[in-house]
Protein backbone atom coordinates (compact mmCIF):
# COMPACT_ATOMS: atom_id res chain seq x y z
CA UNK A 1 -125.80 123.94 -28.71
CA UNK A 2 -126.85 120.24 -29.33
CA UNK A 3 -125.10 120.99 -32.84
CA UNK A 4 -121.65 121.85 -31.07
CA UNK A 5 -121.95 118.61 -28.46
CA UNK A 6 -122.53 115.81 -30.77
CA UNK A 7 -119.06 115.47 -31.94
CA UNK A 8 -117.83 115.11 -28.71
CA UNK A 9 -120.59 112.73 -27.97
CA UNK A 10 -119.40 110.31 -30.91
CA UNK A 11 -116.23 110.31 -29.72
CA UNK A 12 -117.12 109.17 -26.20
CA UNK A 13 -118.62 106.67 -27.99
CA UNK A 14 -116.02 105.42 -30.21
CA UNK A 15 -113.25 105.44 -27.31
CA UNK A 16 -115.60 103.32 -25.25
CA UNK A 17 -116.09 100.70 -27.99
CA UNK A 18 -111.75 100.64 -28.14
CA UNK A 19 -111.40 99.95 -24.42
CA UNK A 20 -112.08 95.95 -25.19
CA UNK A 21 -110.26 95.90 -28.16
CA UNK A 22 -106.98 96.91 -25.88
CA UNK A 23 -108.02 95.00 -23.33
CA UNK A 24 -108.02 91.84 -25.40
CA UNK A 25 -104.64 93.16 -27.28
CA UNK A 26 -103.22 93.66 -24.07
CA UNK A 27 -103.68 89.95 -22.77
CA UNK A 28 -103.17 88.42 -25.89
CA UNK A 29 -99.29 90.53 -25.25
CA UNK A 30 -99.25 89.20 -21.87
CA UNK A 31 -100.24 85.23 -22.84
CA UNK A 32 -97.22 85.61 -25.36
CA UNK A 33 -95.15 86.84 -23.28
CA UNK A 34 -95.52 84.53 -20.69
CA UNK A 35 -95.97 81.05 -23.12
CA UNK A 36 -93.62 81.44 -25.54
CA UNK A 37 -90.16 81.25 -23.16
CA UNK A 38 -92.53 78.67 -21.46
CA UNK A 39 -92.61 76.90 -24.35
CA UNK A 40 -89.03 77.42 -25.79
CA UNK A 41 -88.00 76.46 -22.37
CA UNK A 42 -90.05 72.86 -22.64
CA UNK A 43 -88.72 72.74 -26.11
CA UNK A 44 -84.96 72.87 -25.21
CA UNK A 45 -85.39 71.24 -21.86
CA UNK A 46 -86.96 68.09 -24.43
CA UNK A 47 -84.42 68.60 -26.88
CA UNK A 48 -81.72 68.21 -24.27
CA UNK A 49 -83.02 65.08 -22.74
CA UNK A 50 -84.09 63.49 -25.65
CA UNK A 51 -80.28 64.31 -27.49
CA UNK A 52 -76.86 62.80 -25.76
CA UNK A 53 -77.89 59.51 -27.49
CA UNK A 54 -74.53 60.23 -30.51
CA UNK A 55 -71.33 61.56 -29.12
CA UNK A 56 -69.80 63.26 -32.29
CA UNK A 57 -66.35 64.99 -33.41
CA UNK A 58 -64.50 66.08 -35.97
CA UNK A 59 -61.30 66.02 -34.35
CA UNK A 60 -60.72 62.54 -36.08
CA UNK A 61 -57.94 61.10 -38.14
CA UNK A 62 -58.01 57.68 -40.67
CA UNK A 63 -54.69 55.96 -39.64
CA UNK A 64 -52.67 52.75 -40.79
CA UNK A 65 -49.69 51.01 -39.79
CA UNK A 66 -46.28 52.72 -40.59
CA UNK A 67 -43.65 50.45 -40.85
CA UNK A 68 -40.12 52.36 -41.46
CA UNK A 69 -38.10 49.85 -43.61
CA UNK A 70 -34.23 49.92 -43.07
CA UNK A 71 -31.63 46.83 -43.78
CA UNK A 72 -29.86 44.72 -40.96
CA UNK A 73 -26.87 44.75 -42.52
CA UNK A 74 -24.73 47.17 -44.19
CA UNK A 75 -23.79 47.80 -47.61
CA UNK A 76 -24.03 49.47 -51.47
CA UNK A 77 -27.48 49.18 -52.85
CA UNK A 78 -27.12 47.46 -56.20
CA UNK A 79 -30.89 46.99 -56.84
CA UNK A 80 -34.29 49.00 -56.56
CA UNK A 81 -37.42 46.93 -57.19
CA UNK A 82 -40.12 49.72 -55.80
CA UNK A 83 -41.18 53.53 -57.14
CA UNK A 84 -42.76 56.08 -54.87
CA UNK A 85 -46.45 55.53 -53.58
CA UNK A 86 -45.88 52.03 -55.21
CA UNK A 87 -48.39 49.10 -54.02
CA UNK A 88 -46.33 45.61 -52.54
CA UNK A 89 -47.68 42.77 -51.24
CA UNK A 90 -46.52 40.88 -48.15
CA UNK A 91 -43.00 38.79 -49.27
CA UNK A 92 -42.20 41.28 -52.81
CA UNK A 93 -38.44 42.47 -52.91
CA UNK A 94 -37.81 46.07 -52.14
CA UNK A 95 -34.25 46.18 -52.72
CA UNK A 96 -30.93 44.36 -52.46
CA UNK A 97 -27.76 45.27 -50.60
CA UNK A 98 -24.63 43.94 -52.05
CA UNK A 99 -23.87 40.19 -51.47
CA UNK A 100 -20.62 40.02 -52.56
CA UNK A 101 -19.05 40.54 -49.12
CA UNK A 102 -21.51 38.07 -47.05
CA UNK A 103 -21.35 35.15 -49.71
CA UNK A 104 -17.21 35.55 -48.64
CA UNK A 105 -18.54 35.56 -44.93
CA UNK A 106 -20.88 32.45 -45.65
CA UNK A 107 -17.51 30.42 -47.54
CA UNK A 108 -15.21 31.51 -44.90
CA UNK A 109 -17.77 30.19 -42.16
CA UNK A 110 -18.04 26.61 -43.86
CA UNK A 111 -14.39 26.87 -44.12
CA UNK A 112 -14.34 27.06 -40.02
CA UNK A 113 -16.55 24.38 -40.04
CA UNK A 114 -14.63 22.02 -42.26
CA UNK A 115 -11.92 22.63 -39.95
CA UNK A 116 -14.00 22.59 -36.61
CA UNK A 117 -15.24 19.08 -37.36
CA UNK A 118 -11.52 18.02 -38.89
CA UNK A 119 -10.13 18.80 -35.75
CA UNK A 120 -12.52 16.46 -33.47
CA UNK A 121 -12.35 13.80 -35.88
CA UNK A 122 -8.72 13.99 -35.50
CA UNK A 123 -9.29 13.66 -31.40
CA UNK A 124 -11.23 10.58 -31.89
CA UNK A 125 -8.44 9.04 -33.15
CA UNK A 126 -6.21 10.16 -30.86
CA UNK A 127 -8.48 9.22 -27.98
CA UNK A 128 -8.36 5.46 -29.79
CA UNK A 129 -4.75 6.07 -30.37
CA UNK A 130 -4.19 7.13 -26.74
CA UNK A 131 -6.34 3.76 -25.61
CA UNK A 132 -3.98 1.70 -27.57
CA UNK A 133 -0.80 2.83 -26.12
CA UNK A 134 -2.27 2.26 -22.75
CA UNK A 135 -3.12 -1.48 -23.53
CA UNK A 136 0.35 -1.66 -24.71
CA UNK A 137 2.01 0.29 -22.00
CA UNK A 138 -0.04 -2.20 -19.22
CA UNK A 139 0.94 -5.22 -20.96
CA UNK A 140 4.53 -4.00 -21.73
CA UNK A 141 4.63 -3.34 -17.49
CA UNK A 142 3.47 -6.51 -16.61
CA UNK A 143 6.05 -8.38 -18.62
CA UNK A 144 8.84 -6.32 -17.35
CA UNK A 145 7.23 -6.92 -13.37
CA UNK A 146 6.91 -10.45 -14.14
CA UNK A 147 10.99 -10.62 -15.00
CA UNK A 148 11.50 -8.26 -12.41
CA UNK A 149 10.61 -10.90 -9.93
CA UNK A 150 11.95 -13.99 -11.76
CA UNK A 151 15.24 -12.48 -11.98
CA UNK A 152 15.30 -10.72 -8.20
CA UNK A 153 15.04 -14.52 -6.93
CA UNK A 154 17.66 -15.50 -8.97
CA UNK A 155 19.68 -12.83 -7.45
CA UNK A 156 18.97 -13.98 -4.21
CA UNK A 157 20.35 -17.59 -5.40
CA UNK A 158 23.29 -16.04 -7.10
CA UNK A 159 22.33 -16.89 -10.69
CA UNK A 160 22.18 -13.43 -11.51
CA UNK A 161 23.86 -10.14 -11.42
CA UNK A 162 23.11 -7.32 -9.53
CA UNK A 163 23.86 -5.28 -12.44
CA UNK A 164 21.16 -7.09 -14.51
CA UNK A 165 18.71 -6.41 -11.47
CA UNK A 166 19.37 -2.73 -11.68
CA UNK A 167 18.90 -2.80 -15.47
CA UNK A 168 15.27 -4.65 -14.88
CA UNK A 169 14.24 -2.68 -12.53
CA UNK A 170 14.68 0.89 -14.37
CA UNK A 171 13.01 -1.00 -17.35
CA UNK A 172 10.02 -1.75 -14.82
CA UNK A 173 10.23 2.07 -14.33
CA UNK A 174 10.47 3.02 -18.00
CA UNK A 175 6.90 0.70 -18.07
CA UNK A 176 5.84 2.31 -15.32
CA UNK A 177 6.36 6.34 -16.36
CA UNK A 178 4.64 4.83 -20.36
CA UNK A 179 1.26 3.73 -18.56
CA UNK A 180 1.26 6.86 -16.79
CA UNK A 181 1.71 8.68 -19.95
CA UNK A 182 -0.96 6.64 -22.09
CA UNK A 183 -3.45 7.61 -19.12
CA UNK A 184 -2.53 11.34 -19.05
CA UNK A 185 -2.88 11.18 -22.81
CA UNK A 186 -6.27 9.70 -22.81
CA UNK A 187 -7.61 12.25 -20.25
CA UNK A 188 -6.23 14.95 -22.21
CA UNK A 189 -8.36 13.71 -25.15
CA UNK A 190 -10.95 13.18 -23.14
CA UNK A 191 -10.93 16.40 -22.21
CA UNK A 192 -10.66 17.74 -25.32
CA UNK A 193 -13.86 15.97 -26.51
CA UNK A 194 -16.01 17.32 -23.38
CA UNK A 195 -15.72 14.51 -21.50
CA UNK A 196 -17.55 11.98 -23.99
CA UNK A 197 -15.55 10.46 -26.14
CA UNK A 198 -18.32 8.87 -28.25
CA UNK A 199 -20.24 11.89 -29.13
CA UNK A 200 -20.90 12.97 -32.12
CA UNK A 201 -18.67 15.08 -34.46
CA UNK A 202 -21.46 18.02 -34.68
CA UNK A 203 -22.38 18.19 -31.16
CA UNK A 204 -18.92 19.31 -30.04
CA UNK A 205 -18.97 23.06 -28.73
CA UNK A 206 -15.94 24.09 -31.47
CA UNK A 207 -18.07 22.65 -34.02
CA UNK A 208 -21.92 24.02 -32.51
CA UNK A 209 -19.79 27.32 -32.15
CA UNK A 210 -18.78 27.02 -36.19
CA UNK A 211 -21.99 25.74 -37.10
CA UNK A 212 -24.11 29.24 -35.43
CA UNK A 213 -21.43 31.36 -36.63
CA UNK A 214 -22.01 29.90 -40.53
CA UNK A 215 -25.85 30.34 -39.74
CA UNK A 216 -25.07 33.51 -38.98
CA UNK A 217 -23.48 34.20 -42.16
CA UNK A 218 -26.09 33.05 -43.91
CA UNK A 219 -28.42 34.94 -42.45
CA UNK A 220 -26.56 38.26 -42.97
CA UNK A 221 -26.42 37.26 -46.63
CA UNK A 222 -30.24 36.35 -46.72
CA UNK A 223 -30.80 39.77 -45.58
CA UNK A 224 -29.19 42.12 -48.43
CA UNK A 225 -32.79 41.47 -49.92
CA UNK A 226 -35.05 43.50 -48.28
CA UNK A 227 -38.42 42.15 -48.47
CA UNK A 228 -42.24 43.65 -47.83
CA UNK A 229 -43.56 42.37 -44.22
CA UNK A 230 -47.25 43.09 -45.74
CA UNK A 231 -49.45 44.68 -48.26
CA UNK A 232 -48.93 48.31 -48.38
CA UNK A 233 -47.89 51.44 -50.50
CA UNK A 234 -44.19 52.45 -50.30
CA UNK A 235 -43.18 56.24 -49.87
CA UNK A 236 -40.35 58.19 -49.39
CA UNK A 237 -38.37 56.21 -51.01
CA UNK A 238 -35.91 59.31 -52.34
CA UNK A 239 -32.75 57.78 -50.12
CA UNK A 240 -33.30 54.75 -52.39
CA UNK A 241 -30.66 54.84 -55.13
CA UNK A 242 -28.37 52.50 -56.68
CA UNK A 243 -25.34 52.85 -55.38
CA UNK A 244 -26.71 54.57 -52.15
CA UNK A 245 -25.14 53.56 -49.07
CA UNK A 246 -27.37 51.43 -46.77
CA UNK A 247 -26.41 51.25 -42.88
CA UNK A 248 -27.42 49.06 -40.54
CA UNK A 249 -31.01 50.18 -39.22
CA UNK A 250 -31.04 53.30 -41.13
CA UNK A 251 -34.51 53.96 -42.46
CA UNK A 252 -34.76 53.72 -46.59
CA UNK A 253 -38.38 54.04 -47.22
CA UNK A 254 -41.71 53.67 -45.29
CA UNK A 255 -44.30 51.38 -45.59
CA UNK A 256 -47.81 52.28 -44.99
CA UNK A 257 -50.17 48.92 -44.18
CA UNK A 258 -53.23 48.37 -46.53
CA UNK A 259 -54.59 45.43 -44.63
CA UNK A 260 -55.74 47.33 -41.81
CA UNK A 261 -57.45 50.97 -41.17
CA UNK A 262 -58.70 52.72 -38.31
CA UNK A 263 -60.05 56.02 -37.12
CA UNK A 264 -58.26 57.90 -33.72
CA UNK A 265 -61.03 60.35 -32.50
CA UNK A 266 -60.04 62.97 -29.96
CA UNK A 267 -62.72 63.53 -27.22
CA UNK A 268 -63.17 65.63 -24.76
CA UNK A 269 -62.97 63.54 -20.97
CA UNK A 270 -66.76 65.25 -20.48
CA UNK A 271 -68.27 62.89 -23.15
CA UNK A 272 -66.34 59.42 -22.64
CA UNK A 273 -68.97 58.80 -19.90
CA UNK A 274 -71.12 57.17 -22.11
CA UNK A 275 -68.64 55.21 -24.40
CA UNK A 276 -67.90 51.61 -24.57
CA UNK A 277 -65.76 49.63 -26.77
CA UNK A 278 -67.85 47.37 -29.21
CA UNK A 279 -69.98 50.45 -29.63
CA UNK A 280 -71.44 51.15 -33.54
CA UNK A 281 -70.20 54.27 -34.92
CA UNK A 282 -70.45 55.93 -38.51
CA UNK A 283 -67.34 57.46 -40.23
CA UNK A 284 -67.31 60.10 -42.70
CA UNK A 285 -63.96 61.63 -44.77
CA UNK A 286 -64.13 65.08 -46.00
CA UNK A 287 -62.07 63.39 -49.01
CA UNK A 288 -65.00 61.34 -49.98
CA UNK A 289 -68.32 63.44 -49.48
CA UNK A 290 -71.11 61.10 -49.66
CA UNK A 291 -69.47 58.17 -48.46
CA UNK A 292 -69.72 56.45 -44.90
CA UNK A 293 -68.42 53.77 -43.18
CA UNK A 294 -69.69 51.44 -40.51
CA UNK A 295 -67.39 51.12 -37.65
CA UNK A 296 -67.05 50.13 -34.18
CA UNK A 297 -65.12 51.81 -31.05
CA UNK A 298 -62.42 49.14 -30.14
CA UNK A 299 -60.84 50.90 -27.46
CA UNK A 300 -60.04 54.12 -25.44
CA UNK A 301 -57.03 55.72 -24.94
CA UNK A 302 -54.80 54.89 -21.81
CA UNK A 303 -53.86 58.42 -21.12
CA UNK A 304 -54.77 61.74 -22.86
CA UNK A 305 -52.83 63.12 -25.55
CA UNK A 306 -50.39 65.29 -23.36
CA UNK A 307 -49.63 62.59 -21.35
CA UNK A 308 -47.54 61.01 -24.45
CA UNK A 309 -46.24 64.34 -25.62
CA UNK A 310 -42.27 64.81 -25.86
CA UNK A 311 -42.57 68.01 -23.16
CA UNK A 312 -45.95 67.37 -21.05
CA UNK A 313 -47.49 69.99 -19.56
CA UNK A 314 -46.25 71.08 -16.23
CA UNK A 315 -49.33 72.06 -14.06
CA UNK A 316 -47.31 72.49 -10.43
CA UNK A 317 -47.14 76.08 -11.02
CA UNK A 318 -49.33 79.30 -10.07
CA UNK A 319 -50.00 80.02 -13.89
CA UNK A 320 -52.25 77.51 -13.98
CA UNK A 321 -55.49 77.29 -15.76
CA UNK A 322 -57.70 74.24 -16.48
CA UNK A 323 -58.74 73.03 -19.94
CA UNK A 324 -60.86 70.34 -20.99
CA UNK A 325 -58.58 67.27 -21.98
CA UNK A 326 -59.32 64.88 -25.21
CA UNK A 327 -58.28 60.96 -25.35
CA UNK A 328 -58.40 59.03 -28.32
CA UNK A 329 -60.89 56.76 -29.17
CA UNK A 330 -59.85 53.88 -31.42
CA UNK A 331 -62.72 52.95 -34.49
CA UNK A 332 -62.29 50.45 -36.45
CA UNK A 333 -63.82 50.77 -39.77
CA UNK A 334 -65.10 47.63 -40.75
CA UNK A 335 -65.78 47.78 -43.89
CA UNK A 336 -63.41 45.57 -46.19
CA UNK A 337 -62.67 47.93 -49.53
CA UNK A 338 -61.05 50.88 -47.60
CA UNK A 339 -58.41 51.50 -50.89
CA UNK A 340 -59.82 54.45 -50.97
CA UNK A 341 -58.81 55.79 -47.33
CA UNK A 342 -55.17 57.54 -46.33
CA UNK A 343 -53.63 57.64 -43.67
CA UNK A 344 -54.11 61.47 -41.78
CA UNK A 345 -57.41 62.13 -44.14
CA UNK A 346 -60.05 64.37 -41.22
CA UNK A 347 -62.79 62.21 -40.55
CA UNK A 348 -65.57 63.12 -38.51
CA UNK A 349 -67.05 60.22 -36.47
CA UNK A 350 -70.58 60.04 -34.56
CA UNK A 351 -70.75 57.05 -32.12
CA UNK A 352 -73.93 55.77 -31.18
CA UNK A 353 -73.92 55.13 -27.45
CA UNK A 354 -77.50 53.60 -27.02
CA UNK A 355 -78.85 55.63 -24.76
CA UNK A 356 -80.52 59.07 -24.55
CA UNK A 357 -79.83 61.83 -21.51
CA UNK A 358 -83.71 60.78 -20.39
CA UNK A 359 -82.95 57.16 -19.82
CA UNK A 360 -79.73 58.22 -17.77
CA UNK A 361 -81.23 60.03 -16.02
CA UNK A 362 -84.67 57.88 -15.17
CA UNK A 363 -83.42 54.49 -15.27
C-alpha cells in the first residue's frame, strides 16, 4: 500500500510548491497590466505638453515677384535682346517696338510747337500794334475836336460855312469810331494772350498744350524699348519674335524677380494661435535635400485661401459640412544667396513659436 500512495504524495507536494510561483506570475500580470497604460499614458500626456513649441507644414510654396512685361505702345517688334529663362538686371533692354512711326509723332509735335509759339509771338505784336493805333487814333481825335470847336465859333460869327461844319464834325466821328476800334483791337489781343499781355511766349495755354502733347510724343517713342524694372530671369518669351505684333498692354514675356524670395505656408486656423510675425522659422526644399534656410514669419494672411478664390464657397445651404480652413503665412527667407530657389518649388517650413503647450497652459 505505502508503495501505491507515494506517487500521489509527491505530487501533492510538487503542486503545493507551484501555488507561489503562480501567485507571483499572476501579480507580476496584474502590475503590468495596470503600469504600463499608466505609464504610456504619463508618457504621451508629457509628450503632448512638452511638444506645440514648432508649428510645422508642408503645404508650403518658395515664391517671387511675377512681373508680366507688355509695351505701352503699339507696334512691329524689330528687335529681341533676351532668350528664354535668360538672367537681366534692373535697366537691360528686352526688346524694341518700331520707332519709325513715333519719331514722325515727336517731329510733327515740335512742328505744333514752332507754330504754337509763332502764333503768340505774332499777338505780341499785334497787341503793340493795336497800342499804337490807339495813341494815334486819341491824338488824331483830339485834333479833329480841337478844330471842331475853333471852326463851330467861327460859324457862329459867320466866317465859316455850315457845310465845312458838317464836314468837321463827321471827321470828329471818323476819330471817334478809330479809337473805338484801336480799343476793341487791343482787348481782342488781350484776350487772345489770356489776359497778360507780357507773359511769356511758353506759358501761353496753345503753347503749354503743344509743349505736353510733344512730351507726349516723346515719351511714346522712349517707350518702343522695353526695358527690365529689376533683376530677374525672363520666361515665356515664345510671343517674342521679330516681326511679331506688339499691342498696347498685351503681355510678351514674364519676369520673375531675383532680388526677393519668400515662402507662403498654408495653415490650418487651429495652429495660428500661437504665431506671430517676426517669429524664426527654418525652411527646407525638397529640390535641395540637405539644405535649410533661416527665415522669419513676416505676416499672416488677411483672409483664408477661399476667401480670394474666383467662385468662393457658398456655405448658406443645407449641404453643408465644416472643414478646417488654412491661411497663408508669409516667411521670408533671409538668407542672401537664394539663386538656387524657384518660384512654386514645395518647401516644408517649421516655425518656432517660443513656447511649449506646458507654459500655455501654466503661465
Amino acid at each position: 500500500m505505502n508503495v501505491h500512495n507515494k506517487p500521489a504524495d509527491l505530487d501533492e507536494t510538487s503542486q503545493d510548491a507551484a501555488k507561489p510561483a503562480r501567485r507571483r506570475l499572476l501579480s507580476m500580470r496584474t502590475l503590468l497590466m495596470v503600469s504600463l497604460p499608466l505609464v504610456l499614458a504619463i508618457g504621451g500626456g508629457a509628450y503632448w505638453l512638452a511638444s506645440g513649441r514648432y508649428i510645422e507644414t508642408e503645404n508650403a510654396y518658395v515664391e517671387q515677384a511675377k512681373i508680366l512685361i507688355s509695351s505701352d505702345v503699339s507696334g512691329r517688334i524689330v528687335e529681341v535682346d533676351v532668350g528664354e529663362n535668360q538672367f537681366v538686371h534692373k535697366g537691360d533692354t528686352l526688346f524694341r517696338i518700331d520707332p519709325e512711326p513715333y519719331r514722325i509723332a515727336v517731329a510733327s509735335a515740335e512742328a505744333t510747337l514752332a507754330q504754337a509759339r509763332l502764333k503768340v509771338e505774332q499777338l505780341k505784336i499785334s497787341y503793340l500794334t493795336a497800342k499804337a493805333k490807339l495813341a494815334a487814333a486819341e491824338e488824331t481825335l483830339d485834333i479833329r475836336k480841337r478844330g471842331l470847336k475853333r471852326n463851330d465859333d467861327l460859324t457862329d460869327r459867320g466866317y465859316s460855312s455850315q457845310a465845312n461844319l458838317d464836314q468837321l464834325r463827321l471827321s470828329y466821328q471818323t476819330a471817334q469810331e478809330a479809337v473805338m476800334l484801336a480799343r476793341q483791337e487791343i482787348d481782342a489781343t488781350k484776350a487772345a494772350l489770356s489776359g497778360r499781355p507780357a507773359m511769356s511766349v511758353d506759358s501761353h495755354p496753345e503753347v503749354r498744350s503743344a509743349l505736353a502733347k510733344l512730351d507726349d510724343a516723346r515719351l511714346d517713342l522712349q517707350r518702343t524699348t522695353i526695358k527690365a524694372p529689376a533683376d530677374g530671369v525672363v520666361s515665356q518669351t515664345e510671343k517674342l519674335n521679330v516681326g511679331q505684333y506688339a499691342g498696347s498692354g498685351s503681355a510678351m514675356l514674364t519676369l520673375v524677380e531675383t532680388g526677393q524670395v519668400w515662402v507662403e505656408a498654408n495653415l490650418k486656423e487651429t495652429k495660428l494661435s500661437g504665431i506671430r510675425p517676426g517669429q524664426h522659422a527654418e525652411v527646407t526644399v525638397d529640390a535641395l535635400p540637405g539644405v535649410s534656410f533661416s527665415a522669419q514669419v513676416e505676416s499672416i494672411g488677411a483672409g483664408t485661401g477661399s476667401e480670394f478664390s474666383l467662385i468662393p464657397a457658398q456655405n448658406a445651404t443645407g449641404n453643408w459640412v465644416k472643414v478646417v480652413q488654412r491661411l497663408p503665412v508669409r516667411v521670408k527667407i533671409d538668407a542672401t544667396d537664394t539663386s538656387a530657389l524657384r518660384t512654386g518649388m514645395s518647401a516644408f517650413v517649421s516655425i518656432d513659436t517660443g513656447k511649449a503647450r506646458w507654459q500655455e497652459y501654466f503661465e
